[in-house]
Protein backbone atom coordinates (compact mmCIF):
# COMPACT_ATOMS: atom_id res chain seq x y z
CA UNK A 1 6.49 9.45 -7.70
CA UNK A 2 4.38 6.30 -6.50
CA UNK A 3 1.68 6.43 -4.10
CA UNK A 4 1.81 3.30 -2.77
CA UNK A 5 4.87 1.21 -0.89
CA UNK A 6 4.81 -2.02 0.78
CA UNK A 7 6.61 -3.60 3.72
CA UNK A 8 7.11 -7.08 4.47
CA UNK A 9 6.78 -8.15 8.54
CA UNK A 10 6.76 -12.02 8.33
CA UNK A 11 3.49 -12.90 7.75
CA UNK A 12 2.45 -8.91 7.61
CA UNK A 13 2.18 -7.32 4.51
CA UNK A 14 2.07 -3.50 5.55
CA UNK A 15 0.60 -0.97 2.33
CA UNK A 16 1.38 2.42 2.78
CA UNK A 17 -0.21 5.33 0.56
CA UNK A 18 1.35 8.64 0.90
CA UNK A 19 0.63 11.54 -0.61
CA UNK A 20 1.05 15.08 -0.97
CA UNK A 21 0.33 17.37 1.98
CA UNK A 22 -3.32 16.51 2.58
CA UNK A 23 -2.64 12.89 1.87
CA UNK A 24 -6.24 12.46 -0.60
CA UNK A 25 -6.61 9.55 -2.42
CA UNK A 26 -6.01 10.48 -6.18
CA UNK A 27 -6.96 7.89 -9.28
CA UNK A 28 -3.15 6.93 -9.70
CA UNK A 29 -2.99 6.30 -6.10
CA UNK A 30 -6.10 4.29 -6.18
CA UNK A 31 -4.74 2.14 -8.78
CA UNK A 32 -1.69 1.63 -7.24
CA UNK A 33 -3.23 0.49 -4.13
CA UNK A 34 -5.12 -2.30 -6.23
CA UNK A 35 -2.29 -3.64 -7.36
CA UNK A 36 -0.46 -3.58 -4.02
CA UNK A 37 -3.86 -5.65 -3.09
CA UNK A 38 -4.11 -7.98 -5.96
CA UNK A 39 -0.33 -9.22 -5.66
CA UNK A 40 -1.29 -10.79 -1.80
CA UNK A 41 -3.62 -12.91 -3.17
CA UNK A 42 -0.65 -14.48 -5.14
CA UNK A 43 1.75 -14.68 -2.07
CA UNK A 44 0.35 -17.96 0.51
CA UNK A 45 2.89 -16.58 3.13
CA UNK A 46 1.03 -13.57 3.69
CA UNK A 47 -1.83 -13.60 6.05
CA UNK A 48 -2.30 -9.96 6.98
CA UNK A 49 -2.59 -6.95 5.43
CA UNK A 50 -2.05 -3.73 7.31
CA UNK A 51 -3.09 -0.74 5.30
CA UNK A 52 -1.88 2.60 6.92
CA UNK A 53 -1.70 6.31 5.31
CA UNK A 54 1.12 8.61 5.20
CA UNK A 55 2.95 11.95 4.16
CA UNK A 56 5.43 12.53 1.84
CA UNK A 57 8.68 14.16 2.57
């Protein structure tokens, strides 16, 4: 199950990383949340990123 999800708001590019119950930040979920990073720098329309932490469930 991924980590990591992404919303589009206009110019808003909200990454969300939700975990288990305690929400920590495992290696899979840290790679996940590069990637979510590295493909803004790719996208000109974005020009904020939000990054926020959830639960899954």
């Amino acid at each position: 199950m991924p980590h990591v999800s992404t919303e589009d708001r206009g110019a808003f590019r909200v990454i969300i990383c939700a975990n288990a119950t305690f929400g920590p930040m495992t290696a899979a979920g840290s790679a996940e949340m590069f990637d979510a990073v590295a493909v803004v720098g790719e996208n000109p329309s974005v020009r904020v990123i939000v990054i926020t932490g959830g639960l899954r469930k």
